[in-house]
Structure formats: structure tokens, C-alpha cells
N, C-alpha and C. Protein backbone atom coordinates (compact mmCIF):
# COMPACT_ATOMS: atom_id res chain seq x y z
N UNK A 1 -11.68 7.14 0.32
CA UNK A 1 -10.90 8.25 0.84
C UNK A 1 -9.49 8.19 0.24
N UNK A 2 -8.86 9.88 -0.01
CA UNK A 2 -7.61 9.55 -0.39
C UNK A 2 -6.70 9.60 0.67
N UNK A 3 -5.36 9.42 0.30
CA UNK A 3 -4.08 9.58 1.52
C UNK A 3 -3.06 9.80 0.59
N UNK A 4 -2.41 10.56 1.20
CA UNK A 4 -1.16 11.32 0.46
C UNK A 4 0.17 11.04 1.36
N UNK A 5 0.79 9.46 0.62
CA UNK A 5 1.93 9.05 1.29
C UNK A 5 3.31 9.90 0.46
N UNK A 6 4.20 10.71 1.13
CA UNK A 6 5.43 10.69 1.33
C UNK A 6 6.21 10.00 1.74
N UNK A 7 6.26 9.21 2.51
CA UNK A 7 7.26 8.43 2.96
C UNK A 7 6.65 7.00 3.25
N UNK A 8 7.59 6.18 3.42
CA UNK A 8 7.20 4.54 3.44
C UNK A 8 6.67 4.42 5.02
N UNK A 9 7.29 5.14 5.92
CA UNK A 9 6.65 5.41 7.27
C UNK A 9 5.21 5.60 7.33
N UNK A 10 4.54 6.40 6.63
CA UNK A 10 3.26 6.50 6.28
C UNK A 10 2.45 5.11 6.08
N UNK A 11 3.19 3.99 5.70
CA UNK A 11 2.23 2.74 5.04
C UNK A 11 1.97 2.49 6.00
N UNK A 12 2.60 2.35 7.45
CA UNK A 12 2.31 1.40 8.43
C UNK A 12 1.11 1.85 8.70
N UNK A 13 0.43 2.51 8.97
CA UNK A 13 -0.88 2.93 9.72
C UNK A 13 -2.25 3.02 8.50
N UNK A 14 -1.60 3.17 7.68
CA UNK A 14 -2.28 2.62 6.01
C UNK A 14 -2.55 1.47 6.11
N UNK A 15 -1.93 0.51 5.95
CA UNK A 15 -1.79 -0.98 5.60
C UNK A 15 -2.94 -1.48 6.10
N UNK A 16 -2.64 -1.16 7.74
CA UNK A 16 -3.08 -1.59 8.83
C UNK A 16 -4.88 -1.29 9.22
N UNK A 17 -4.68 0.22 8.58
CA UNK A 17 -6.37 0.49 8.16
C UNK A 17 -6.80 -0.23 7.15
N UNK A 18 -6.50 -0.07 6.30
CA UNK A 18 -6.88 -0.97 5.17
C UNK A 18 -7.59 -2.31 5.29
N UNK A 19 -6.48 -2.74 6.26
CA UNK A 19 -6.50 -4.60 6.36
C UNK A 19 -8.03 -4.95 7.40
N UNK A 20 -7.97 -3.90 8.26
CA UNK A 20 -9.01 -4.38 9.07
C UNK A 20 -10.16 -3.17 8.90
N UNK A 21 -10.26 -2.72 7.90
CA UNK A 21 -11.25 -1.76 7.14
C UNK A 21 -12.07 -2.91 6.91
N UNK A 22 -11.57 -3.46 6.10
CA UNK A 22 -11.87 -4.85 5.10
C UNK A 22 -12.23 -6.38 6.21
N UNK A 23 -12.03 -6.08 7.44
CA UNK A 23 -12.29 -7.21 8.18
C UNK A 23 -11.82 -8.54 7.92
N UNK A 24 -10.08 -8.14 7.47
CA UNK A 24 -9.33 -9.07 7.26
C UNK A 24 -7.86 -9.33 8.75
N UNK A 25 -8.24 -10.52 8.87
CA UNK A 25 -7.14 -10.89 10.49
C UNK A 25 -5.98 -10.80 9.37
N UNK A 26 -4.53 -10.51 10.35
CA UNK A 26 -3.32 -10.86 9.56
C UNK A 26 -2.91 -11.97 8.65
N UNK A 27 -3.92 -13.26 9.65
CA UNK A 27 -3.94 -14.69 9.32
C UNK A 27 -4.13 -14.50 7.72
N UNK A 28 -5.68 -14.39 7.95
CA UNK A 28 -6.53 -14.08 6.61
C UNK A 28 -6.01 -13.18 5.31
N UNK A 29 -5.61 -12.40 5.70
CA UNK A 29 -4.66 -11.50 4.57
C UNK A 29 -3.28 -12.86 3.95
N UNK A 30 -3.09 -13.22 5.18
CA UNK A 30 -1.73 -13.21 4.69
C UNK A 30 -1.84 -14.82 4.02
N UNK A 31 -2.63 -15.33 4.09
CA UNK A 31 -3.17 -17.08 3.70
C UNK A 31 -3.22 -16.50 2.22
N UNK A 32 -3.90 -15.36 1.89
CA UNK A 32 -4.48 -14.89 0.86
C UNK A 32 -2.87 -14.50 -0.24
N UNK A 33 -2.29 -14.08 0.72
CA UNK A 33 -1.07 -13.70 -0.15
C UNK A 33 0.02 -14.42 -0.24
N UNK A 34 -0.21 -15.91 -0.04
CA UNK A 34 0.39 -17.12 0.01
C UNK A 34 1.93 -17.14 1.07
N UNK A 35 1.93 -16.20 2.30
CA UNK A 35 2.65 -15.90 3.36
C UNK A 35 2.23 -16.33 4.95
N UNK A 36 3.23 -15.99 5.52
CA UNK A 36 2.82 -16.63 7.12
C UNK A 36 2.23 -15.30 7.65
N UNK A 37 1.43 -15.51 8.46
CA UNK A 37 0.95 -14.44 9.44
C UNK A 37 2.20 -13.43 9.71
N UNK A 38 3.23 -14.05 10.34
CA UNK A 38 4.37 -13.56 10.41
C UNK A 38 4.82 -12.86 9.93
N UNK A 39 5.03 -12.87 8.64
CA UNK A 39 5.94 -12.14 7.28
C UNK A 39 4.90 -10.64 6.93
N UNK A 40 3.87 -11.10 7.09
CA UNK A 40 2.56 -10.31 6.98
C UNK A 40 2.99 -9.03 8.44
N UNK A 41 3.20 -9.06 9.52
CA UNK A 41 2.83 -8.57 10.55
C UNK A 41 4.55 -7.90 10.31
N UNK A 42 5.57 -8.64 10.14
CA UNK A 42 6.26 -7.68 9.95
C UNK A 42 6.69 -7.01 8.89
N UNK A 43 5.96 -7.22 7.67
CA UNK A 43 6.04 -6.14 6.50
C UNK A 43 4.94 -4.79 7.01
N UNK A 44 3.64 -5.52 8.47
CA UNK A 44 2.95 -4.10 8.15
C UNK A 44 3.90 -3.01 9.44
N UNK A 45 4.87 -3.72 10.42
CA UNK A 45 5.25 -3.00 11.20
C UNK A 45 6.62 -2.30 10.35
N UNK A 46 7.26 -2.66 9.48
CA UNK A 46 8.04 -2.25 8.63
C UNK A 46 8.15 -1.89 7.23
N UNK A 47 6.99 -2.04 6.44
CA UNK A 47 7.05 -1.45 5.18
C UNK A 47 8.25 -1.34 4.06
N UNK A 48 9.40 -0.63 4.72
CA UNK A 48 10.14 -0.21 3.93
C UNK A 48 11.00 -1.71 3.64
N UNK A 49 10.87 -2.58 4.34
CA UNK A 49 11.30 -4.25 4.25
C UNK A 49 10.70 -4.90 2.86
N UNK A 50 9.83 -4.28 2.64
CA UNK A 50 8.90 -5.12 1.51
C UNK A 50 9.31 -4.45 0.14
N UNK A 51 9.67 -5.38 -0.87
CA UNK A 51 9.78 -4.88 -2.10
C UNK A 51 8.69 -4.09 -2.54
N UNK A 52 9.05 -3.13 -3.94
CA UNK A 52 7.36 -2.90 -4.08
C UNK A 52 6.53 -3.81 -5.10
N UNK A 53 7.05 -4.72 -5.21
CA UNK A 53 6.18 -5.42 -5.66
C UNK A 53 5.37 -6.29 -4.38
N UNK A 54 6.07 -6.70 -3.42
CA UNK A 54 4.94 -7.23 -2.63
C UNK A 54 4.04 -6.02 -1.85
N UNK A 55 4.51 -4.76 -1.81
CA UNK A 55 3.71 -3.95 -1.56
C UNK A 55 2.19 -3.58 -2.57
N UNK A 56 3.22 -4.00 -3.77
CA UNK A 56 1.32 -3.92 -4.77
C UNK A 56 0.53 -5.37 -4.72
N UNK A 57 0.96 -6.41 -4.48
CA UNK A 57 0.45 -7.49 -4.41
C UNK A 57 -0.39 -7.17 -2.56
N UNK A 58 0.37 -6.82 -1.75
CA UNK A 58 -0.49 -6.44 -0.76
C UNK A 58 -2.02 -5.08 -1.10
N UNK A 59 -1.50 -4.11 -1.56
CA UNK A 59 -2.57 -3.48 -1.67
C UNK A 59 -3.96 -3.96 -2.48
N UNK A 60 -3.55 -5.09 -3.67
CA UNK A 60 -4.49 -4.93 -4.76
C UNK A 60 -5.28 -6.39 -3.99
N UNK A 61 -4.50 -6.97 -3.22
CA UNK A 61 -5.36 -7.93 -2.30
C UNK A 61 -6.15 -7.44 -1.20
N UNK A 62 -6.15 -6.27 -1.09
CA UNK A 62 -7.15 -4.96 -0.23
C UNK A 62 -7.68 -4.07 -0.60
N UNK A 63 -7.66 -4.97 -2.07
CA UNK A 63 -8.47 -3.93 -3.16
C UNK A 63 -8.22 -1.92 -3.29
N UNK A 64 -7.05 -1.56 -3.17
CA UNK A 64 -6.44 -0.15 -3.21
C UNK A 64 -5.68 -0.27 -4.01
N UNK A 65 -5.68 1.35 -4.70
CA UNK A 65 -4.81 1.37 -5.67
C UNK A 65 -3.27 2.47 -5.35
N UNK A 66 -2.53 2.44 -5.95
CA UNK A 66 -1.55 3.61 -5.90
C UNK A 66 -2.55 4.71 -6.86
N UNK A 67 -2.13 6.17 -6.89
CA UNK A 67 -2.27 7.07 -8.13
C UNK A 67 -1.09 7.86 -7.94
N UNK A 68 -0.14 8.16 -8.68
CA UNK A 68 1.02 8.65 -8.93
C UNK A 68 0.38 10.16 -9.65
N UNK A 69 0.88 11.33 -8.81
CA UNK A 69 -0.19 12.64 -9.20
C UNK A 69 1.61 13.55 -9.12
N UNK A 70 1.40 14.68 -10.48
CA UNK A 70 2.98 15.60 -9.86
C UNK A 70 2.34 16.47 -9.12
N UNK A 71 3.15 16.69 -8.03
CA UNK A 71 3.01 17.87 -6.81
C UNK A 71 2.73 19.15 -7.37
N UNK A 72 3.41 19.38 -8.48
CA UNK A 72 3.17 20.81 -8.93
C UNK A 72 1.92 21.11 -9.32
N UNK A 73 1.47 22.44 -8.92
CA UNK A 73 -0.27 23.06 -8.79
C UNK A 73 0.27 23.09 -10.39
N UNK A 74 -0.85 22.75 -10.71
CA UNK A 74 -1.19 23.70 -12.58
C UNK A 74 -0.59 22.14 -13.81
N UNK A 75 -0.04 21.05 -13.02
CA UNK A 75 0.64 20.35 -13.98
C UNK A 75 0.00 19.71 -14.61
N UNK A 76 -0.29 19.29 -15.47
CA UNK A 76 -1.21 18.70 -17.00
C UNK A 76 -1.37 17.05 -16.21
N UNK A 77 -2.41 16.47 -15.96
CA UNK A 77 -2.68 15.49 -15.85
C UNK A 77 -2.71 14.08 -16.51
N UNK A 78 -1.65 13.29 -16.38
CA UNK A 78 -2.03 11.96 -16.99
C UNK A 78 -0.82 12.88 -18.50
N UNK A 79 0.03 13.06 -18.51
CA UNK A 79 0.36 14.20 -19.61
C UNK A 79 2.35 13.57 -19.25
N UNK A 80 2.09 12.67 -19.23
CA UNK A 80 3.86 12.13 -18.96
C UNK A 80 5.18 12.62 -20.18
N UNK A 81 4.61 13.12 -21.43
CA UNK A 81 5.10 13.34 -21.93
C UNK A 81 5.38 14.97 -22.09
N UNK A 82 5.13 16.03 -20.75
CA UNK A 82 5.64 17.29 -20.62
C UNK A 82 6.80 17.07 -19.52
N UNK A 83 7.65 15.79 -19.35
CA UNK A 83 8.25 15.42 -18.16
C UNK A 83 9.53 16.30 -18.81
């Protein structure tokens, strides 16, 4: 399924599906991402706390990807060079 985040507010309820989509405890995630349960529980209640790099190191350890799409109807796909 997709999801169409605007804002970093959006991750929290993301994350959080994600994590236990996957039938992963905070523990378990976060052993995985060489962090404390802790650090884990409050990057998913705060998001905007987390660099984005530990935000992609969190997702790609929950196996999700970003896709970066332009908003505009009609815009050439994958086409970075009509920027």
C-alpha cells in the first residue's frame, strides 16, 4: 500500500504500522538498529527528532521505501532534468 506523507507528523502512525505490520516489538526493531528500545520509542513518538538518515536506516530495516513523485498532474516521470 501507498501513503502520501506531507509532513513529518504523518511518520508517527506510519512507523508504528509498519513496525508491528512486520511483527516487530520496539525491543526487536531497535536491537536490529543497534539502539535502545528507548531511542526507538521516542524517535517513533517524535519523528521530526530523527535525522533522515536514521529515518532511512529505520525504514529499510522495515523493509519500505521512500518514492519522491512531483505533485504536479501531467509532470514527466523519473525526468529530473525538466526541474
Amino acid at each position: 500500500m501507498d501513503y502520501t506523507v506531507r509532513t513529518v507528523g504523518q511518520l508517527e502512525p506510519l512507523l508504528k504500522g509498519f513496525r508491528k505490520a512486520k511483527k516487530y516489538s520496539q525491543a526487536n526493531l531497535a536491537h536490529r538498529l543497534g539502539i535502545t528500545q528507548q531511542a526507538l520509542s521516542a524517535l517513533e513518538r517524535d519523528p521530526e527528532s530523527a535525522s533522515f538518515s536514521r529515518l532511512l536506516q529505520i525504514l529499510a530495516a522495515l523493509d519500505v521505501e521512500i518514492l519522491l513523485r512531483d505533485r504536479k498532474s501531467g509532470a514527466d516521470e523519473g525526468q529530473p532534468g525538466h526541474w
